[in-house]
N, C-alpha and C. Protein backbone atom coordinates (compact mmCIF):
# COMPACT_ATOMS: atom_id res chain seq x y z
N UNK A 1 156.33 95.54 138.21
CA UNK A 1 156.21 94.64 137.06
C UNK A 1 156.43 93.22 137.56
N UNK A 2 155.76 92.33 137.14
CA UNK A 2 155.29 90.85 137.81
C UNK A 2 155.66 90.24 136.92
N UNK A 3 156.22 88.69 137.20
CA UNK A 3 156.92 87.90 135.92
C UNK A 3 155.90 87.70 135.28
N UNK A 4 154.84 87.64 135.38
CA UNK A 4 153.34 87.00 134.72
C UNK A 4 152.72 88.47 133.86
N UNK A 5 153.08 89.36 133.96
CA UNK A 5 153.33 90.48 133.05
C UNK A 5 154.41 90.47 132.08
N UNK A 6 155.88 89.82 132.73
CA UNK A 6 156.56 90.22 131.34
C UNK A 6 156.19 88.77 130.34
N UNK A 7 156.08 87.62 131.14
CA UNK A 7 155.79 86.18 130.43
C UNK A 7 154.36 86.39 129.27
N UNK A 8 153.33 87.92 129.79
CA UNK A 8 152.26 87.97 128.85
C UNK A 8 152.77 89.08 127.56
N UNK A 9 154.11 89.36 127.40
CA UNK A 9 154.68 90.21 126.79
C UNK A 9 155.36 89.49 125.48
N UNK A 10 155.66 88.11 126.09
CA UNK A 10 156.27 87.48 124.93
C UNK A 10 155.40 86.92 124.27
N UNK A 11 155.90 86.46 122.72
CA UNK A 11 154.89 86.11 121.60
C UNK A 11 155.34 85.04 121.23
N UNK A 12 154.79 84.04 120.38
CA UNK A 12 154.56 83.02 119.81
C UNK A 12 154.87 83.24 118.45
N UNK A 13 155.84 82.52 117.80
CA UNK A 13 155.85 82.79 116.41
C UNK A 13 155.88 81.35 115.76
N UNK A 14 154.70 80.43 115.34
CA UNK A 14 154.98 79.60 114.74
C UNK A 14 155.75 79.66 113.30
N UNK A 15 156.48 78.12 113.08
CA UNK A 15 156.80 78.11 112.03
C UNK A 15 158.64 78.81 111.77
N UNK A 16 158.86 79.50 113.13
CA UNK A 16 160.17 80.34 112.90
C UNK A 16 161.35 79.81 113.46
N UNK A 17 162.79 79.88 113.38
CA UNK A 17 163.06 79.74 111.77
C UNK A 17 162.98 79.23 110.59
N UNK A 18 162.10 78.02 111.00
CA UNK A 18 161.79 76.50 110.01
C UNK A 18 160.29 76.05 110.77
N UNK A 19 159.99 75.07 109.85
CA UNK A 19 158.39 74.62 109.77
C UNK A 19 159.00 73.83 111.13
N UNK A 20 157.87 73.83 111.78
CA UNK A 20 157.81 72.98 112.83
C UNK A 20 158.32 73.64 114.36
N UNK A 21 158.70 74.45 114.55
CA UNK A 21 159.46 75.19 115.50
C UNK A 21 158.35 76.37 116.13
N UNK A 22 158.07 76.38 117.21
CA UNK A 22 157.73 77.72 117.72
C UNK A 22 158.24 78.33 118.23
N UNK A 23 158.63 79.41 117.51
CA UNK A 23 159.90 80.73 118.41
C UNK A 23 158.90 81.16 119.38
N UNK A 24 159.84 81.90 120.29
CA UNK A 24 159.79 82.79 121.64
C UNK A 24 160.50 84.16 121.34
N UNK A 25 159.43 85.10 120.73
CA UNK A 25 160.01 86.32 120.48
C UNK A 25 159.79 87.52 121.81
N UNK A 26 161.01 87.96 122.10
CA UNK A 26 161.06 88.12 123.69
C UNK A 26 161.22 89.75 123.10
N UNK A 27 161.18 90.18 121.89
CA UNK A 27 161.30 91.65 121.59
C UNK A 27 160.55 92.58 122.39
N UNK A 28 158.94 91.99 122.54
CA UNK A 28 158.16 92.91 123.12
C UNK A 28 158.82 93.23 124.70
N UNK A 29 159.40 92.24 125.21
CA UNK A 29 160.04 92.53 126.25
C UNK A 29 160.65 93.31 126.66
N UNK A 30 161.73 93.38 125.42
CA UNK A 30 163.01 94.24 125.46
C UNK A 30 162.50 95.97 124.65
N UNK A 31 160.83 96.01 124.38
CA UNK A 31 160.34 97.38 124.08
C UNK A 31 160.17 97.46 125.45
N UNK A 32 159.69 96.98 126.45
CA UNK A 32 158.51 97.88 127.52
C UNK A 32 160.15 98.07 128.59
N UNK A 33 159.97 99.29 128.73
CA UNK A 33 161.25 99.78 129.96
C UNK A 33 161.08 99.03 131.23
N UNK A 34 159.84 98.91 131.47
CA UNK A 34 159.53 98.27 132.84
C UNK A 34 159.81 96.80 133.08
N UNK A 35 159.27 95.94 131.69
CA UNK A 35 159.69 95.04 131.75
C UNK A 35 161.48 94.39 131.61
N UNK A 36 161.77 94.93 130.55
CA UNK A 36 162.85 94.85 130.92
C UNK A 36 164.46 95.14 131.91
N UNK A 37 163.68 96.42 132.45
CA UNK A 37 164.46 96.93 133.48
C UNK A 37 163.83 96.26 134.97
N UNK A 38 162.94 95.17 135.02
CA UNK A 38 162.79 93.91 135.97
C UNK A 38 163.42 92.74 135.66
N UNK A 39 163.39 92.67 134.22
CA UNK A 39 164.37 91.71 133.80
C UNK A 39 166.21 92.25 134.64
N UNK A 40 166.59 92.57 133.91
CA UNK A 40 167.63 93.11 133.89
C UNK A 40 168.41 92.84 135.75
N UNK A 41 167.55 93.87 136.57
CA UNK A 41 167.41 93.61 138.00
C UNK A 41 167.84 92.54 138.78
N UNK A 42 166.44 91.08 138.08
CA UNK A 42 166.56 90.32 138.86
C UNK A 42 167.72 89.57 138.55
N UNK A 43 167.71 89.53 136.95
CA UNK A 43 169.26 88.22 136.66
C UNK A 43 170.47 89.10 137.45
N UNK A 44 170.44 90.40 137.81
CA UNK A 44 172.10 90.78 138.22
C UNK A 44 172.23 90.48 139.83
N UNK A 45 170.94 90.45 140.67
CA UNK A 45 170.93 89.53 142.00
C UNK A 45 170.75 88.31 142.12
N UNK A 46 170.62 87.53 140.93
CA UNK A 46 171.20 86.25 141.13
C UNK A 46 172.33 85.80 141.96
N UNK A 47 173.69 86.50 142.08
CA UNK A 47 174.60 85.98 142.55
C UNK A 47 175.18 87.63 142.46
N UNK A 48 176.09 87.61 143.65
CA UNK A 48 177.03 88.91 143.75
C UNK A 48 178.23 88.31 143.12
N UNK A 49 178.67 87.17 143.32
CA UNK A 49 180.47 86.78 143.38
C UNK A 49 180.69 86.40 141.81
N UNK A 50 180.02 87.18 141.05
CA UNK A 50 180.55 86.94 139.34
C UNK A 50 181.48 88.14 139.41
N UNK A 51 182.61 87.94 138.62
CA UNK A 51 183.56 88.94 138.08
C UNK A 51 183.41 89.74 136.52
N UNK A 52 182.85 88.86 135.77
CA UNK A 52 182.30 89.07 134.62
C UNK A 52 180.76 88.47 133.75
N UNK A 53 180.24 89.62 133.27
CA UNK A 53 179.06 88.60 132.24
C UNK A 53 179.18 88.26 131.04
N UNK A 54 179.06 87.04 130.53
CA UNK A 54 179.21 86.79 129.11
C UNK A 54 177.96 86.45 128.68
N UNK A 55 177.25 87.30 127.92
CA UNK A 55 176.40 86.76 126.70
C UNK A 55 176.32 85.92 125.53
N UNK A 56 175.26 84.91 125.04
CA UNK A 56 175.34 84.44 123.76
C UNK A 56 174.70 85.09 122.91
N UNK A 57 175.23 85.07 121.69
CA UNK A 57 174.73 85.97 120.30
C UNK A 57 173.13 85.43 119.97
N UNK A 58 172.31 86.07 120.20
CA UNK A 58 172.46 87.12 119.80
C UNK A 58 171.27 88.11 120.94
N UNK A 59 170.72 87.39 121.35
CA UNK A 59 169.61 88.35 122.41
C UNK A 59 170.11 87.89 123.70
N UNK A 60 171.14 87.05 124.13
CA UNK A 60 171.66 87.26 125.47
C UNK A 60 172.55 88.10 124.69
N UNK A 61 173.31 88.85 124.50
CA UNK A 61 173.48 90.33 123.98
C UNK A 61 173.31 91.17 124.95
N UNK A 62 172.21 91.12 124.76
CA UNK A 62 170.90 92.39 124.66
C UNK A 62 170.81 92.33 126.59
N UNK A 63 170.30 90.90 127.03
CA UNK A 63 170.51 90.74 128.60
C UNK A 63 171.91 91.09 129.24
N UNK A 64 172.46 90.42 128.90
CA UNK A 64 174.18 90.36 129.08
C UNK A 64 174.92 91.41 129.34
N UNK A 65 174.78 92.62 128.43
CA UNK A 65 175.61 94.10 128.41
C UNK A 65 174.73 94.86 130.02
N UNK A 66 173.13 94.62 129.38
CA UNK A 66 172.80 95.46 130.54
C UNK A 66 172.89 94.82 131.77
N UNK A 67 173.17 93.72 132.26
CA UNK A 67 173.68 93.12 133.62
C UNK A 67 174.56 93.36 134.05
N UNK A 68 175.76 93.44 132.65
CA UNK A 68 176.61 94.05 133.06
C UNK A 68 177.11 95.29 133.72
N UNK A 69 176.05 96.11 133.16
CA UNK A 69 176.07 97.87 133.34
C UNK A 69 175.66 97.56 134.82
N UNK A 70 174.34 97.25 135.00
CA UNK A 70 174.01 97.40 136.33
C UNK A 70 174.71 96.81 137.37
N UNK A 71 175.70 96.03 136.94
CA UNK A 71 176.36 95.13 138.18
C UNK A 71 177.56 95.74 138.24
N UNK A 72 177.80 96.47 137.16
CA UNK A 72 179.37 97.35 137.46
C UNK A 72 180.89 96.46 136.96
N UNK A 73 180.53 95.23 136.11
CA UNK A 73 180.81 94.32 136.01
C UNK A 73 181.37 94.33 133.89
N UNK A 74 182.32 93.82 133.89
CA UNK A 74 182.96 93.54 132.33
C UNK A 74 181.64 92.73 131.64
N UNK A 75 181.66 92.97 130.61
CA UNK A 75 181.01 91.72 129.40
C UNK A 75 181.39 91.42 128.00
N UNK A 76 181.10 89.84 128.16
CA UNK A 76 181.65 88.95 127.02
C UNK A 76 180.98 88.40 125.94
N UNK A 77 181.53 89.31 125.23
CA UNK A 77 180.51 87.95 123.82
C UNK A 77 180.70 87.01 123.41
N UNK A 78 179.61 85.95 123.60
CA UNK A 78 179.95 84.40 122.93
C UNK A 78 179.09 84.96 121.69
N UNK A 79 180.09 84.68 120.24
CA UNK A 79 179.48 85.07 119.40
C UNK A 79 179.65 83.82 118.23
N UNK A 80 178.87 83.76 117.00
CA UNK A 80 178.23 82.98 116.28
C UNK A 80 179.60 82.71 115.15
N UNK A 81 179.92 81.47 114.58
CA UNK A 81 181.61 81.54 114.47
C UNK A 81 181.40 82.65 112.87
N UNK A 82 182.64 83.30 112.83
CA UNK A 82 183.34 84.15 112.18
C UNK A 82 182.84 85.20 112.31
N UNK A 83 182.41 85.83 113.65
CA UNK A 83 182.34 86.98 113.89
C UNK A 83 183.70 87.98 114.35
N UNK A 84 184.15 86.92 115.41
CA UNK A 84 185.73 87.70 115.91
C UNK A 84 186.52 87.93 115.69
N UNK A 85 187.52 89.32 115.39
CA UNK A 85 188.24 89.17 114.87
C UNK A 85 189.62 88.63 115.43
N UNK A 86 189.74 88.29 116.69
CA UNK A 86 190.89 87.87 117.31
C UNK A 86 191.02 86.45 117.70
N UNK A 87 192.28 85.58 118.16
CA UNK A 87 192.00 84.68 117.90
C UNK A 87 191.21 83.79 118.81
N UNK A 88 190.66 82.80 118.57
CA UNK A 88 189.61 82.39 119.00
C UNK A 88 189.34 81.08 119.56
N UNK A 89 188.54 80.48 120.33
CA UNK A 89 188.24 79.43 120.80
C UNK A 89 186.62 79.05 119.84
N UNK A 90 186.20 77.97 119.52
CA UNK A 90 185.46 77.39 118.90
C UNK A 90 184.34 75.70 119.51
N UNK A 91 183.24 76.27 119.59
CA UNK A 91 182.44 74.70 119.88
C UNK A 91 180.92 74.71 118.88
N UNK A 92 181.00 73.45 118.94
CA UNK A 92 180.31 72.94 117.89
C UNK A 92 178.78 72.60 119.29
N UNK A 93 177.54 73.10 118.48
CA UNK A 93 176.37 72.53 119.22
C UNK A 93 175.22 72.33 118.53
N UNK A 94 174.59 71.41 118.98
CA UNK A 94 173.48 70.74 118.23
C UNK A 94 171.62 72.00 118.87
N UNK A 95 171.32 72.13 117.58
CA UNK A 95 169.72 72.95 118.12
C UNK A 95 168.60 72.26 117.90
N UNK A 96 167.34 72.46 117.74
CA UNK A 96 166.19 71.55 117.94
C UNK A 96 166.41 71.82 116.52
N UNK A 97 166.70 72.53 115.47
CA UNK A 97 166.39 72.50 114.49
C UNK A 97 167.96 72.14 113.13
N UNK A 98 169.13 72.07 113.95
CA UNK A 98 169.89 72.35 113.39
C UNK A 98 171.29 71.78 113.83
N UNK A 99 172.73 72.81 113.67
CA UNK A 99 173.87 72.73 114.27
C UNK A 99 174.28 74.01 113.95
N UNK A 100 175.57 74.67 115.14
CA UNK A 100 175.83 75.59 114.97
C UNK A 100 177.07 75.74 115.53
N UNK A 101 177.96 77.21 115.58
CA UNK A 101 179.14 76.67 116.82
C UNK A 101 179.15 78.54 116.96
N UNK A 102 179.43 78.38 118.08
CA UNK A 102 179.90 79.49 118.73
C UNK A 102 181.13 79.43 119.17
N UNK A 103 181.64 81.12 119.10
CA UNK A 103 183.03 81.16 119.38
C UNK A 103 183.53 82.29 120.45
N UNK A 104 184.54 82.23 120.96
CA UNK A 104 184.92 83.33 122.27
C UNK A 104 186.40 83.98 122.15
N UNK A 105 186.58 84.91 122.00
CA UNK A 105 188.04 85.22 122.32
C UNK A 105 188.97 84.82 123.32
N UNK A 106 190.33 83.91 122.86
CA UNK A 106 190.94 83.22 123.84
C UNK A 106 191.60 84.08 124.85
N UNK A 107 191.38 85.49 124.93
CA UNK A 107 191.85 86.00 125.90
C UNK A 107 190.85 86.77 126.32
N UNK A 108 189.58 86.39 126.77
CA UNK A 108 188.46 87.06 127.07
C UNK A 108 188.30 87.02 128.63
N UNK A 109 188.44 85.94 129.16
CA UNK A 109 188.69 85.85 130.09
C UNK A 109 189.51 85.15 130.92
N UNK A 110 189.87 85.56 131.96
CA UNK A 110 191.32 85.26 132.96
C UNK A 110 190.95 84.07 133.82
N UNK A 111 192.14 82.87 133.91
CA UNK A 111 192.16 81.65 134.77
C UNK A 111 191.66 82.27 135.79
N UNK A 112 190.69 81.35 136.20
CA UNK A 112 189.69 81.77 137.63
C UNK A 112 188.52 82.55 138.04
N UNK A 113 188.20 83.36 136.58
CA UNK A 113 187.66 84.35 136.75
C UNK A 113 186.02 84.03 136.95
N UNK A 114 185.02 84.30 137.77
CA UNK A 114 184.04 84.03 137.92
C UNK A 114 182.82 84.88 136.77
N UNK A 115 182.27 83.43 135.98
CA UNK A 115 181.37 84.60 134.51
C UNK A 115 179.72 84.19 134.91
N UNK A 116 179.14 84.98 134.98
CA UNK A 116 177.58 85.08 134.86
C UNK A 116 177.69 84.87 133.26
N UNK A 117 176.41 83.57 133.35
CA UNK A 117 176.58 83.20 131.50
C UNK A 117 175.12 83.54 131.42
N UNK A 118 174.58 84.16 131.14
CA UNK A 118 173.09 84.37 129.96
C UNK A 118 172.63 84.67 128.86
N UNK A 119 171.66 83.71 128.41
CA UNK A 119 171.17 83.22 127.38
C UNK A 119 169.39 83.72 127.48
N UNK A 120 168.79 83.67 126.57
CA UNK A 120 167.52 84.30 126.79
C UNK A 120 166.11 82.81 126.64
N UNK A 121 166.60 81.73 125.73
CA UNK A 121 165.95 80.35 125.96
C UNK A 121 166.72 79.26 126.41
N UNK A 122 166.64 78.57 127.19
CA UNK A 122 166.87 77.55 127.19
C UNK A 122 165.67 76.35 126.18
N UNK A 123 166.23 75.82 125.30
CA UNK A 123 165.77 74.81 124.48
C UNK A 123 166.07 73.59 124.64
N UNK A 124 167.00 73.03 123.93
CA UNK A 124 167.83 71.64 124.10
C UNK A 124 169.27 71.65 125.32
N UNK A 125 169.10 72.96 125.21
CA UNK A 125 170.14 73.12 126.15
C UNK A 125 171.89 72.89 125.59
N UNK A 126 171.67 72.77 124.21
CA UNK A 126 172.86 72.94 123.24
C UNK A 126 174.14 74.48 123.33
N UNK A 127 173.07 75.46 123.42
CA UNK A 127 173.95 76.75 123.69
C UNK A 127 174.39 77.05 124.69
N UNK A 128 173.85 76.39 125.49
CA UNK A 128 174.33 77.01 127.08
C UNK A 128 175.62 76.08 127.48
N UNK A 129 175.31 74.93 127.03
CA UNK A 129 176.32 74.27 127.24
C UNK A 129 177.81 74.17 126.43
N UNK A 130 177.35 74.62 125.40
CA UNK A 130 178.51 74.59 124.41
C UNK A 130 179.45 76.37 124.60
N UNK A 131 178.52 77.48 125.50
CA UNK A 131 178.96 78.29 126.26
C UNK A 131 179.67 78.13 127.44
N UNK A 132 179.18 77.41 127.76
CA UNK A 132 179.98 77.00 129.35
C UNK A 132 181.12 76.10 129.20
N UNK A 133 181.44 75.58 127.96
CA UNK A 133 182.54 74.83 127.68
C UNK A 133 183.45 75.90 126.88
N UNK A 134 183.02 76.97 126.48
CA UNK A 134 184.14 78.04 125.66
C UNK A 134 184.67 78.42 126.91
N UNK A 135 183.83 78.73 127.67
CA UNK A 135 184.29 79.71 129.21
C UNK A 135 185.18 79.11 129.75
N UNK A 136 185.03 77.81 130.14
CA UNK A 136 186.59 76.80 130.69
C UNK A 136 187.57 76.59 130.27
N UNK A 137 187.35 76.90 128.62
CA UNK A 137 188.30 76.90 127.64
C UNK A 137 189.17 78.05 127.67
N UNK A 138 188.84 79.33 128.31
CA UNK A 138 189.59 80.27 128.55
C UNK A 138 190.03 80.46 129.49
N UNK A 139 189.64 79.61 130.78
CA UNK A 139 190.21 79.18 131.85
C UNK A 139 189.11 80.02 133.35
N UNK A 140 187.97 80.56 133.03
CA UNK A 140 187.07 81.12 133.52
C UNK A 140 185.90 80.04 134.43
N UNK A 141 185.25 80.23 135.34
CA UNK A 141 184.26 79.30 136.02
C UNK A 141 183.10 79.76 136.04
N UNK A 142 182.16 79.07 135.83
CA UNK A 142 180.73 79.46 135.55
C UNK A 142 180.03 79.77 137.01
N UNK A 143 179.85 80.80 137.42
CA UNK A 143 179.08 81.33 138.84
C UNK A 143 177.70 81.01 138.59
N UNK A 144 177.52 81.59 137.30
CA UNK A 144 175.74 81.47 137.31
C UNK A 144 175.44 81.20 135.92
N UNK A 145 174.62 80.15 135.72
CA UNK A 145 173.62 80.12 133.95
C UNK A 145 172.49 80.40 134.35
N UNK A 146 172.06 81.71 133.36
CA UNK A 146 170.79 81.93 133.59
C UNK A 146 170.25 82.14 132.02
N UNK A 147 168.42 81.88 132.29
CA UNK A 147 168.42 82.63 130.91
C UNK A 147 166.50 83.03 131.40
N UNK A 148 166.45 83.61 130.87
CA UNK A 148 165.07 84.28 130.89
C UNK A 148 163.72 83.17 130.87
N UNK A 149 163.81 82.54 129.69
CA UNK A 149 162.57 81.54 130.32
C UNK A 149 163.30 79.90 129.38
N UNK A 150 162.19 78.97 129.60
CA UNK A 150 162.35 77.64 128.95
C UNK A 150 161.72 76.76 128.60
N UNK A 151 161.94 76.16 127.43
CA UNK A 151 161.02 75.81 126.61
C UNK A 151 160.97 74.78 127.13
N UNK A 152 159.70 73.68 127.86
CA UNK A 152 159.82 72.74 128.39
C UNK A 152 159.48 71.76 127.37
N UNK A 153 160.30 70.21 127.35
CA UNK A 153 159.99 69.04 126.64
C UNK A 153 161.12 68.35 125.59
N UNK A 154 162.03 70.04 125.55
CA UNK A 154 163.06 69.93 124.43
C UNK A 154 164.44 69.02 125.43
N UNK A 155 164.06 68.62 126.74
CA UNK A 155 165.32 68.45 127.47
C UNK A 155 166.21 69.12 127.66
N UNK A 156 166.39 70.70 127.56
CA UNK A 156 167.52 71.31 127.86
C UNK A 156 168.14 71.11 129.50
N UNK A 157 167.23 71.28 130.43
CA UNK A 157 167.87 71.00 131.84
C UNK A 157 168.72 69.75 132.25
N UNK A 158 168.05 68.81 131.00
CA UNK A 158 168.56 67.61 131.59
C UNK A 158 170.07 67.68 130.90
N UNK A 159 169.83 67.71 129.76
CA UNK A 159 170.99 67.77 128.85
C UNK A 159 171.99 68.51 129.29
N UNK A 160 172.01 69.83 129.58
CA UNK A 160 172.76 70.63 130.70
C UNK A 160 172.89 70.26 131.54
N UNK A 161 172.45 69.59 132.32
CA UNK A 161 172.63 68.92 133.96
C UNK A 161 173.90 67.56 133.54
N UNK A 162 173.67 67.07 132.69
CA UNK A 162 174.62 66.04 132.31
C UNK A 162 176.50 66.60 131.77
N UNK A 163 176.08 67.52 131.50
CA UNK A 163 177.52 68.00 131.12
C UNK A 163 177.80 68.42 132.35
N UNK A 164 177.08 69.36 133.33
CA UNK A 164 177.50 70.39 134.71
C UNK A 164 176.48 70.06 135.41
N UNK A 165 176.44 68.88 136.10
CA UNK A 165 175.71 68.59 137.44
C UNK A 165 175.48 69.19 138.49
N UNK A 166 176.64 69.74 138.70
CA UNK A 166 177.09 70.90 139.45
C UNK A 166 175.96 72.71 139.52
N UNK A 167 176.33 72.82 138.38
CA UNK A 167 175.28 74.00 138.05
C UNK A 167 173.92 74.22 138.23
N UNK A 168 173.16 74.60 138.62
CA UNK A 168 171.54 74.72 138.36
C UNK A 168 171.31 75.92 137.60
N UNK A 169 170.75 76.20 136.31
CA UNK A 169 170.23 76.79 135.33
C UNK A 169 169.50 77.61 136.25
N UNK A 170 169.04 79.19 136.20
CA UNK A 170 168.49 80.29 136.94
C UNK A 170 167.33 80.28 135.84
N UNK A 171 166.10 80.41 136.26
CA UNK A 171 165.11 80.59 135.10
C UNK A 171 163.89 81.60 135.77
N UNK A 172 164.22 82.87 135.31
CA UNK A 172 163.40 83.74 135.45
C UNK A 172 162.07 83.51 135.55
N UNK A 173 161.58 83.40 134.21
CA UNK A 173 159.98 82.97 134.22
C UNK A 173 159.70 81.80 134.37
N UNK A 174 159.44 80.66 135.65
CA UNK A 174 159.37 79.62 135.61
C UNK A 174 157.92 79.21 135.27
């Protein structure tokens, strides 16, 4: 399975969630076994030296658990605020269409601990970053941001690059 196979898998949804927006519905992806079990693969050889994966709500989820499985490795949910029931860490982030905040359990992960963070778009680059700031917040270091593909024009790389210079964003389907 060839990235240019799973990239002809995803769909176009104008108009979603609001007028003006074209979603990236990556479902068909996450139907075909092949494709996604290439997905899955390549984000967990990104890097060996992660200790844990944390996902964002709601289809890095979906990437996130199974990276985890295959890497033998814990996983974390960054989830959408008042999902958790324990207590919690909180950030506020701006979307192409909106605002939102995601939240993490303050004992999710351990000072030092190395987290594979994936996300399934990079857009404005609002979630990833406002993820990678929960993760420090629990005292954890970002090994790897990855996310499946990216929407080019919205500035997410740059915008991310400005908070973590340091980091380079992993992008599957380039």
């Amino acid at each position: 399975m060839s990235d240019k196979l799973i990239r002809e898998l995803i769909r176009d949804v104008p108009n979603f969630p609001s007028e003006g927006i074209l979603f990236k519905d990556i479902t068909p992806v996450l139907r075909d076994p092949q494709a996604f079990s290439h997905a899955v693969t390549a984000f967990a050889e990104l890097s060996n030296s992660y200790d844990l994966v944390a996902g964002v709500e709601a289809r890095g989820f979906i990437f996130g658990a199974a990276i985890a499985q295959y890497a033998g490795k814990g996983f974390i949910p960054i989830r959408k605020s008042g999902k958790l029931p324990a207590a919690s860490f909180s950030e506020s982030y701006a979307l192409e269409y909106g605002e939102n905040v995601l939240q993490i359990h303050q004992d999710a992960i351990q000072k030092g601990e190395r987290v594979f963070l994936i996300d399934d778009v990079l857009a404005t680059g609002g979630t990833l970053g406002a993820a990678s700031k929960l993760v420090e917040r629990c005292g954890g270091v970002i090994d790897t941001a990855a996310v499946l593909m990216e929407i080019a024009g919205l500035g997410g790389r740059a915008n991310f690059s400005a908070l973590y210079p340091q980091l380079e964003i992993a992008v599957l389907l380039t």
